[in-house]
N, C-alpha and C. Protein backbone atom coordinates (compact mmCIF):
# COMPACT_ATOMS: atom_id res chain seq x y z
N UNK A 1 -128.09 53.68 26.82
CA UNK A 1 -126.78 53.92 26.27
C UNK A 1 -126.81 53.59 24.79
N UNK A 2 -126.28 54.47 24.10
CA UNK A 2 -126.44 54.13 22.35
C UNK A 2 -124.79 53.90 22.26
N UNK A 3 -125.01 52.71 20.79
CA UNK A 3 -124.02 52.31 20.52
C UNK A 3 -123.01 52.99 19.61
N UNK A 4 -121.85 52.57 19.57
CA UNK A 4 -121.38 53.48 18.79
C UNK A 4 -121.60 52.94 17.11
N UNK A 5 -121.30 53.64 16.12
CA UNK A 5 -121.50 52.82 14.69
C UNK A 5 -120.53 52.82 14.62
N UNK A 6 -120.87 51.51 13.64
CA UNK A 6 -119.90 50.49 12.86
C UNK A 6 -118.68 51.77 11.77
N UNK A 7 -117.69 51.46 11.91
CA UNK A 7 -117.06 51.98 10.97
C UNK A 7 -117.51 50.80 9.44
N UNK A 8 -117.21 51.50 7.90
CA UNK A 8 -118.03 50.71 6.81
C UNK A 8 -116.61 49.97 6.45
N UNK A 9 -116.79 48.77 6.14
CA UNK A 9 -115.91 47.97 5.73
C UNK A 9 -115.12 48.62 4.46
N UNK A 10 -113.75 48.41 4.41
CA UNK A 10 -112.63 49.61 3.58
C UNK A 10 -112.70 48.24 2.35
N UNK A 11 -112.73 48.36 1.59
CA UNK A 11 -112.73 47.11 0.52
C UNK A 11 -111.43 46.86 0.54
N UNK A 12 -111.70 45.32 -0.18
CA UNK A 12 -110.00 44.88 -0.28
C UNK A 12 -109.17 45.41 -1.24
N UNK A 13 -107.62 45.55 -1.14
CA UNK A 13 -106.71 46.11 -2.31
C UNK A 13 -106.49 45.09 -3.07
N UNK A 14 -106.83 45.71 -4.34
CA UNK A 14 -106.85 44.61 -5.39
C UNK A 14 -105.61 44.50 -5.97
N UNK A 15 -104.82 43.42 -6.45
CA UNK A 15 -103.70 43.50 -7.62
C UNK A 15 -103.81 44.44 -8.59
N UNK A 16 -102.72 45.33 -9.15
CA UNK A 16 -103.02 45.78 -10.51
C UNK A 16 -103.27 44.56 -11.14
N UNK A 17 -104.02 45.48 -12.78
CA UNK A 17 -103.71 44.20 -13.65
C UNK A 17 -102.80 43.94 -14.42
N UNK A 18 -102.69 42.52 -15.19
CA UNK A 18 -101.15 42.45 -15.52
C UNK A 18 -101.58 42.14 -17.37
N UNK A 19 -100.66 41.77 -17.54
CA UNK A 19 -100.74 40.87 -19.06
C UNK A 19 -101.58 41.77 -19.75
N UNK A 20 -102.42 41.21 -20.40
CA UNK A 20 -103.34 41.76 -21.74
C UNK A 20 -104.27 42.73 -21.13
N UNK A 21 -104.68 42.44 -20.00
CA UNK A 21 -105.58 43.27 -19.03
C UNK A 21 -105.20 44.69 -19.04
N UNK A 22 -103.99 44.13 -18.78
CA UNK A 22 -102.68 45.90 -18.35
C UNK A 22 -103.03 46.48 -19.40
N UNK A 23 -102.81 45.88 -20.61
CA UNK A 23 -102.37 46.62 -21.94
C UNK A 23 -103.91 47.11 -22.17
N UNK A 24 -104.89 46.48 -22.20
CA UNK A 24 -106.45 47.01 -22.61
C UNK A 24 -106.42 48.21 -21.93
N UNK A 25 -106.61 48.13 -20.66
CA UNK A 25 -107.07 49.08 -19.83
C UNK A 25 -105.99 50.30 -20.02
N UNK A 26 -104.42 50.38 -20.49
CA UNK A 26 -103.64 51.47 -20.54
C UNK A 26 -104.28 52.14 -22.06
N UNK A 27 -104.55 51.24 -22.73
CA UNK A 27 -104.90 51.64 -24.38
C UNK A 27 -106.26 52.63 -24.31
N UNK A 28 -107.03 51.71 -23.18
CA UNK A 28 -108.65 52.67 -23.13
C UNK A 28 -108.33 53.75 -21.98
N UNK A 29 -106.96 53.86 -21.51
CA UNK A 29 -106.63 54.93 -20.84
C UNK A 29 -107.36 54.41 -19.28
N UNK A 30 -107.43 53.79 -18.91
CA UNK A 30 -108.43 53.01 -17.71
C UNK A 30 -107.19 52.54 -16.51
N UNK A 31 -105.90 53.53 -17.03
CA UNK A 31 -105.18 52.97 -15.58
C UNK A 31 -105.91 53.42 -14.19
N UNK A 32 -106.72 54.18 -13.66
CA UNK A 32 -106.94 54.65 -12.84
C UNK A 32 -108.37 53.44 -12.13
N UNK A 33 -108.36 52.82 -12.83
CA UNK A 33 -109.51 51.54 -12.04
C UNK A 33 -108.91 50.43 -11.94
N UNK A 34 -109.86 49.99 -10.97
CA UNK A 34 -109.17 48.65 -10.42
C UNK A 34 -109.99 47.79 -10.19
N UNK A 35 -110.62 46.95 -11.44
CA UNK A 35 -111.72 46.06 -11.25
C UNK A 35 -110.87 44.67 -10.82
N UNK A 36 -112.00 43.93 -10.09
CA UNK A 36 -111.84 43.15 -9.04
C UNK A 36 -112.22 41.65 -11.00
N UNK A 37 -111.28 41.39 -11.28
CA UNK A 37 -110.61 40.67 -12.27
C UNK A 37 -111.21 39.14 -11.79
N UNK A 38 -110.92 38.99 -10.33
CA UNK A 38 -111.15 37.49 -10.26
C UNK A 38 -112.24 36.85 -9.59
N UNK A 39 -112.95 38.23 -9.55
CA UNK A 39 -114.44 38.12 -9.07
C UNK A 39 -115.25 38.10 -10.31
N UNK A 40 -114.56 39.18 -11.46
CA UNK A 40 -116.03 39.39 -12.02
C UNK A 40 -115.52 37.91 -12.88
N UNK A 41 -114.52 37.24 -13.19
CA UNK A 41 -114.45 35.30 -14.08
C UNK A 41 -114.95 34.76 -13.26
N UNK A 42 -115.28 35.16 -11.93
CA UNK A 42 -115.96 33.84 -11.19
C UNK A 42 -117.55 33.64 -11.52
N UNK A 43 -118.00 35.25 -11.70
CA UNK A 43 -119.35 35.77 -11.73
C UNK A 43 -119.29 35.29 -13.09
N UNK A 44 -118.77 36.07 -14.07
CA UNK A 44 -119.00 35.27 -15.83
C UNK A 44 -119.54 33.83 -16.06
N UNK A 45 -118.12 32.90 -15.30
CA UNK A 45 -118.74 31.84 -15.90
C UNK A 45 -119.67 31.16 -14.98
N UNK A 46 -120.15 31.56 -13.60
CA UNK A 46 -121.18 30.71 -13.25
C UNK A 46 -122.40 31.40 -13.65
N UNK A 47 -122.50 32.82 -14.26
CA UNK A 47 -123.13 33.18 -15.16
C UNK A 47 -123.27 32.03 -16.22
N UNK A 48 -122.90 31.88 -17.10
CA UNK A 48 -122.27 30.88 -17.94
C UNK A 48 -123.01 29.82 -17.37
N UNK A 49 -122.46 28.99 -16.54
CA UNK A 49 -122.98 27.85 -16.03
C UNK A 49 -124.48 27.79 -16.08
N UNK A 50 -124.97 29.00 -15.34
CA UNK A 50 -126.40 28.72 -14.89
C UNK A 50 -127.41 28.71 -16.26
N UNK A 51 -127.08 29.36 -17.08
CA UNK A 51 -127.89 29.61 -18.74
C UNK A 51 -127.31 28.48 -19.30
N UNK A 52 -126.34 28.28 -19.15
CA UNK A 52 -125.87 26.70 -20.43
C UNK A 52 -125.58 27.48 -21.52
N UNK A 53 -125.08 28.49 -21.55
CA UNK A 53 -124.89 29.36 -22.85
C UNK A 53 -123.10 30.33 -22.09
N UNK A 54 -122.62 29.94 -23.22
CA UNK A 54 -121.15 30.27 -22.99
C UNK A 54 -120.91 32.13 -22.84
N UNK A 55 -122.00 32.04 -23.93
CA UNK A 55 -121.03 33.71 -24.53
C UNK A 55 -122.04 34.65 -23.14
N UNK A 56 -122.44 33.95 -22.77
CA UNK A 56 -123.28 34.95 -21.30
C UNK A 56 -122.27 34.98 -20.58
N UNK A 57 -120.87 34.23 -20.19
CA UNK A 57 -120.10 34.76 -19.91
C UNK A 57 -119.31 36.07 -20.31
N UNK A 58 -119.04 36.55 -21.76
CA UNK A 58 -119.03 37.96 -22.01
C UNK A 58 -119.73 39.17 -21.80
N UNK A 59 -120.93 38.28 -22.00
CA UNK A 59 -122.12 39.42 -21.57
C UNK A 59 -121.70 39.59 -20.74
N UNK A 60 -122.06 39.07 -19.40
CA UNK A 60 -121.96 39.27 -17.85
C UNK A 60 -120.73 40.47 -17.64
N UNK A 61 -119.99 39.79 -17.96
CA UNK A 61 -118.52 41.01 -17.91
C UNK A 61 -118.82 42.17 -18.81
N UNK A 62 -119.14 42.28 -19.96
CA UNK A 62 -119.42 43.76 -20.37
C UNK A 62 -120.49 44.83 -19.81
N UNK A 63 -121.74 43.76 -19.28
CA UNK A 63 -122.50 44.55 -18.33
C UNK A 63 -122.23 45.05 -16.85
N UNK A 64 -121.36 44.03 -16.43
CA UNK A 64 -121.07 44.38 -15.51
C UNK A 64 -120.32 45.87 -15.31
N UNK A 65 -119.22 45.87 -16.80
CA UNK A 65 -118.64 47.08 -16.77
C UNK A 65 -119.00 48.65 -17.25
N UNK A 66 -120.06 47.70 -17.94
CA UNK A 66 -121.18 49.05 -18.49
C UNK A 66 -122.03 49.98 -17.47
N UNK A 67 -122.23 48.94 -16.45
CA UNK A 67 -123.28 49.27 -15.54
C UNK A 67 -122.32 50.43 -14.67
N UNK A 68 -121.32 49.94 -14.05
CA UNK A 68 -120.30 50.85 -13.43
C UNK A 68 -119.82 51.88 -14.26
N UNK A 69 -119.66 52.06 -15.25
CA UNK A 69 -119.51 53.59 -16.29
C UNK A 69 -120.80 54.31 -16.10
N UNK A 70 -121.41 53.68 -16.51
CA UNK A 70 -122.42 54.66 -16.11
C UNK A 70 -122.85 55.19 -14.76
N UNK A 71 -122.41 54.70 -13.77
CA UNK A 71 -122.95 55.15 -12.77
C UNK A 71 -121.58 55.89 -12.23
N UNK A 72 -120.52 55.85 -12.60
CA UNK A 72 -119.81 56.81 -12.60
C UNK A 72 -119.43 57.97 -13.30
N UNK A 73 -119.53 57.53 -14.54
CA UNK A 73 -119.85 58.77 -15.85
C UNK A 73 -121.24 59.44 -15.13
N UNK A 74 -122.34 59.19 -14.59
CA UNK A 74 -123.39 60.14 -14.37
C UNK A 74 -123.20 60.68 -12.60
N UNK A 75 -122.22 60.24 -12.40
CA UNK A 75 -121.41 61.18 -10.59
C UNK A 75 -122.25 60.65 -9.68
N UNK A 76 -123.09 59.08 -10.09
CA UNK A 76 -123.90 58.37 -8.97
C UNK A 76 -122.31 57.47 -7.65
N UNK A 77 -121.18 57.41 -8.33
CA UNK A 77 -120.38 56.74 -7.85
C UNK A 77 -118.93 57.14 -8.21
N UNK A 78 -117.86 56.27 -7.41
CA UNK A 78 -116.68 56.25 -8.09
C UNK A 78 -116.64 55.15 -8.68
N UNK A 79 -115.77 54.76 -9.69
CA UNK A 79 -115.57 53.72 -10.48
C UNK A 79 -115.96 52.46 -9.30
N UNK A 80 -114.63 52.40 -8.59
CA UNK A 80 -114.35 51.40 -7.59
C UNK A 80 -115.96 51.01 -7.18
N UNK A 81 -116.47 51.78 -6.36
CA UNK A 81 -117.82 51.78 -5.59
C UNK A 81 -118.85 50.85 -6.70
N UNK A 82 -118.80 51.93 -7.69
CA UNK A 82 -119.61 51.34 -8.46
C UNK A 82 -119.32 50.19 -9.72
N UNK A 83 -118.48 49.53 -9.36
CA UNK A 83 -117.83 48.26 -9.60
C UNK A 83 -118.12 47.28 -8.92
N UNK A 84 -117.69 47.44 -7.41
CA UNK A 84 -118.53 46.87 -6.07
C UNK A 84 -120.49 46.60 -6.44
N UNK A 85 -120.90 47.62 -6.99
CA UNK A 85 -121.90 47.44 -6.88
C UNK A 85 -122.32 46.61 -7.78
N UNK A 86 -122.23 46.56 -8.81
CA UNK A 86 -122.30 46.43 -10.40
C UNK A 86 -121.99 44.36 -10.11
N UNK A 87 -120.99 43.85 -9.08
CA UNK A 87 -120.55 42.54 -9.18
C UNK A 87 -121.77 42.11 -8.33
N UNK A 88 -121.96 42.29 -7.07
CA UNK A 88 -122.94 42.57 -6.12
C UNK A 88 -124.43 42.22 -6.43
N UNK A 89 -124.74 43.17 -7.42
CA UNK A 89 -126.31 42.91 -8.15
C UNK A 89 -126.14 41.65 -9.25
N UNK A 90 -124.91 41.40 -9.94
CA UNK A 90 -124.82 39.98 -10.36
C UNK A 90 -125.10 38.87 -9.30
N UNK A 91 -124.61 38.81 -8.08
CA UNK A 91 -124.15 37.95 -7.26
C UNK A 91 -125.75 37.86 -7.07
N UNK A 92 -126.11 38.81 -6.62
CA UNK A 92 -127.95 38.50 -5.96
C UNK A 92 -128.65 37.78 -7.41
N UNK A 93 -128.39 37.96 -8.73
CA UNK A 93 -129.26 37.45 -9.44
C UNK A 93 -128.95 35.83 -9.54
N UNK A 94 -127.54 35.67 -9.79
CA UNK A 94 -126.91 34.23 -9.39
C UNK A 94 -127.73 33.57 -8.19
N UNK A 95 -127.77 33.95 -7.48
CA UNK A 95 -128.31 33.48 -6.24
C UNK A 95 -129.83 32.68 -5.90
N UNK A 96 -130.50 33.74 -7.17
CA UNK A 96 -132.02 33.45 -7.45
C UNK A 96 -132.05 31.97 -8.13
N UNK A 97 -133.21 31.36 -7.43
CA UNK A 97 -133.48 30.07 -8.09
C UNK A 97 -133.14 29.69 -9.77
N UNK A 98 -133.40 30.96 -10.52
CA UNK A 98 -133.48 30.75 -12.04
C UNK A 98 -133.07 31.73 -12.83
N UNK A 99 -132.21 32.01 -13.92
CA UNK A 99 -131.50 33.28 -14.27
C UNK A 99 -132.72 33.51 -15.36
């Protein structure tokens, strides 16, 4: 007897963003995404943490968002997806003994 498959986990609904966030993202015309805001400050600064170097917290967040443009600007993804992915491959490098 074969099993049936898993339906794929529906990601969580994120808050819009609010405050200065709102205003960036309406200015770069970016209402239509919905980055996960309190994942990728968690990822920044223990980014941050693990180097002992502050501004790797910016980094972290601009790559993170770079990485997802591009993989949606080149039709590998949708924003969302590839946002998901983009926090994801941070999380596994965090994870590694040594950044």
């Amino acid at each position: 007897m074969s099993e049936t498959p898993r339906a794929a986990p529906k990601p969580a609904i994120l808050p819009p963003a609010t405050g200065w966030p709102a205003e960036l993202m309406t200015a770069l015309e970016l209402d239509g995404a919905h980055p996960d805001f309190t994942r990728l400050a968690r990822l920044a600064r223990n980014a941050a943490a693990a180097s002992g170097n502050d501004d790797d917290a910016a980094a972290t967040a601009f790559i993170a968002g770079y990485a997802a443009g591009l993989a949606e600007g080149s039709g590998q993804a949708g924003f969302d997806r590839a946002h998901r992915a983009s926090l994801r491959g941070i999380e596994r490098l965090l994870d590694r003994p040594a950044l």
